[in-house]
Protein backbone atom coordinates (compact mmCIF):
# COMPACT_ATOMS: atom_id res chain seq x y z
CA UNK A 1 0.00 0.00 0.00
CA UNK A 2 2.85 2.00 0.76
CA UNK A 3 4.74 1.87 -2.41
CA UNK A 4 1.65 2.18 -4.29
CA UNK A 5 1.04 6.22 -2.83
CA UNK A 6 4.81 6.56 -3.63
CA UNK A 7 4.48 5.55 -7.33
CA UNK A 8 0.96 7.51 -7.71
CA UNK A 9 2.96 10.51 -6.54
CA UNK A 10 6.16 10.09 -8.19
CA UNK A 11 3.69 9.87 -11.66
CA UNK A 12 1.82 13.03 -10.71
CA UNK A 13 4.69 15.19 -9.67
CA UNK A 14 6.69 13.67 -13.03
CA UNK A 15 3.21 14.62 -14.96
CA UNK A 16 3.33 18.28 -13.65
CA UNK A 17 7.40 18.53 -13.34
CA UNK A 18 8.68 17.46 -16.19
CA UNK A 19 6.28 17.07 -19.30
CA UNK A 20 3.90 19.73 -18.89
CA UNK A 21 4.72 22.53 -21.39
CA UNK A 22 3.91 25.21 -18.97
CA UNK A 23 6.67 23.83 -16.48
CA UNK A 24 8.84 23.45 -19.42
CA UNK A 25 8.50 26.87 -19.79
CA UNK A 26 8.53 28.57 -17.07
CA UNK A 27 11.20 26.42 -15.36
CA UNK A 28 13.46 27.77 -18.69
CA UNK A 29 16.24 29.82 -17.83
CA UNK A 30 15.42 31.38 -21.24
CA UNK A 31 11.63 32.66 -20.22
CA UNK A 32 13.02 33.92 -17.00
CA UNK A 33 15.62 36.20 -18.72
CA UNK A 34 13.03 36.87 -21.34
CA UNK A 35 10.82 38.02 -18.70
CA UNK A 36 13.60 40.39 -16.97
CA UNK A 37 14.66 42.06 -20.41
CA UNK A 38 11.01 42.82 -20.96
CA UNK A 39 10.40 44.27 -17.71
CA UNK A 40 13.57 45.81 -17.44
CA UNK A 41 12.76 47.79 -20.60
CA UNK A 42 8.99 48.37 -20.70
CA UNK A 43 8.99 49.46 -17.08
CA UNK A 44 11.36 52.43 -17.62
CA UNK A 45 9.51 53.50 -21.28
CA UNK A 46 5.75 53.12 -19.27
CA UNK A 47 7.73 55.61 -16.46
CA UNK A 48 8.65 58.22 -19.54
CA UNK A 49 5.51 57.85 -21.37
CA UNK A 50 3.55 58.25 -17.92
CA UNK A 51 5.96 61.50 -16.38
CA UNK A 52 5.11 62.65 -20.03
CA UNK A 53 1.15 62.78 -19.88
CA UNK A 54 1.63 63.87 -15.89
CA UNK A 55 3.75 67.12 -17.34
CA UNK A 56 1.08 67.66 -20.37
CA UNK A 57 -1.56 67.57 -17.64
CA UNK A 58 0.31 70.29 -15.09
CA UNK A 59 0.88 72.52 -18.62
CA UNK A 60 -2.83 72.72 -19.25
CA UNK A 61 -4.29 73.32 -15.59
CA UNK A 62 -1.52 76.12 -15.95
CA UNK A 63 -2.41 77.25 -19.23
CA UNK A 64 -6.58 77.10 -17.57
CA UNK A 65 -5.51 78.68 -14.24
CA UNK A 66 -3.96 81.72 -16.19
CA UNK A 67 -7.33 81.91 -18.13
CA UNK A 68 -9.16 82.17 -15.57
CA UNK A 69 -7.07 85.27 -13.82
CA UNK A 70 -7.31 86.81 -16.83
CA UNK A 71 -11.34 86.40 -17.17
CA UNK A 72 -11.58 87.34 -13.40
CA UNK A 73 -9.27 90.54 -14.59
CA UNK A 74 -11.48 91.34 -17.20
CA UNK A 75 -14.31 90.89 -15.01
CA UNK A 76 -12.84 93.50 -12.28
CA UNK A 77 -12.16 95.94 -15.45
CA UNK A 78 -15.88 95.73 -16.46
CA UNK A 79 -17.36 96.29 -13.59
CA UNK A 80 -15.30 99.42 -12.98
CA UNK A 81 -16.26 100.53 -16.12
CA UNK A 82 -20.07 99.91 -15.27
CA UNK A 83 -19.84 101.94 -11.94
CA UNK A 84 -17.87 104.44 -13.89
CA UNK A 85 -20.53 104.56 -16.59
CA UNK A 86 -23.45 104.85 -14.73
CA UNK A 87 -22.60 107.82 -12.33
CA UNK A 88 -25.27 110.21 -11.30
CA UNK A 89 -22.85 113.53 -12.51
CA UNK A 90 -21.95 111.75 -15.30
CA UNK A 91 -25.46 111.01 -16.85
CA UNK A 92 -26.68 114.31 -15.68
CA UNK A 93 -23.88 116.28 -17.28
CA UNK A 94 -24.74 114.18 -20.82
CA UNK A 95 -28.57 115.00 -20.35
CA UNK A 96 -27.72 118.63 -20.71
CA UNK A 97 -24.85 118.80 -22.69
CA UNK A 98 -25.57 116.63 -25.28
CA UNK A 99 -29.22 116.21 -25.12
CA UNK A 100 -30.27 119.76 -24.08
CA UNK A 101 -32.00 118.37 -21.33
CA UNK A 102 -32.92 120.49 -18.20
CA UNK A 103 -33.45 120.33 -14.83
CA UNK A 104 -37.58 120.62 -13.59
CA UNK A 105 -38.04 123.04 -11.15
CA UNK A 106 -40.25 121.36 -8.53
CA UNK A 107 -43.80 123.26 -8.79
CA UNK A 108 -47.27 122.62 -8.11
CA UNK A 109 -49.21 121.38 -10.74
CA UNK A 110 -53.17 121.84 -10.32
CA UNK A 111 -55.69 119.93 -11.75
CA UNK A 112 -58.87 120.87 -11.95
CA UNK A 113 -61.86 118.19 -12.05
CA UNK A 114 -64.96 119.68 -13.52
């Protein structure tokens, strides 16, 4: 009974071991250097190609962030402008210089209801 387990075991560990391709393979001191040469040269081109989107990415927030002072800028400048603009002096002066406007003189007006 003994030897029996023994053989069984020495078939399924020569089975997996030995024939299998994958074991074959893997067990290869030509995959395993395979293996290094690709990692040792995709790993550093993935690093470039990935610090290289990272930098693209920080140039456009800058190139957004510098929009948006100068919208914010533009902003401040236009609503200067507004207060500016709409002045009591300054529309008053216009209404009589340019328009020929004139002031009312505050007066009773009667109306008379027949």
């Amino acid at each position: 009974m003994f030897t029996k387990t023994v053989k069984q075991n020495k078939r399924r560990r020569s089975v997996f071991s030995q024939n299998s391709p994958v074991a074959q393979l893997v067990g290869s001191w030509g995959f395993l250097l395979t293996t290094s040469v690709l990692i040792l040269t995709i790993w550093p081109l993935l690093h470039l190609y990935l610090m290289n989107e990272i930098k693209e990415t920080q140039y456009k927030v800058d190139a957004i962030r510098n929009n948006i002072t100068r919208i914010q800028q533009s902003i401040i400048d236009i609503d200067s402008e507004i207060a500016r603009l709409s002045r009591a002096d300054r529309i008053t002066r216009i209404a009589k210089q340019q328009l020929g406007m004139v002031n009312s003189k505050p007066g009773i007006d009667v109306v008379i209801i027949e």
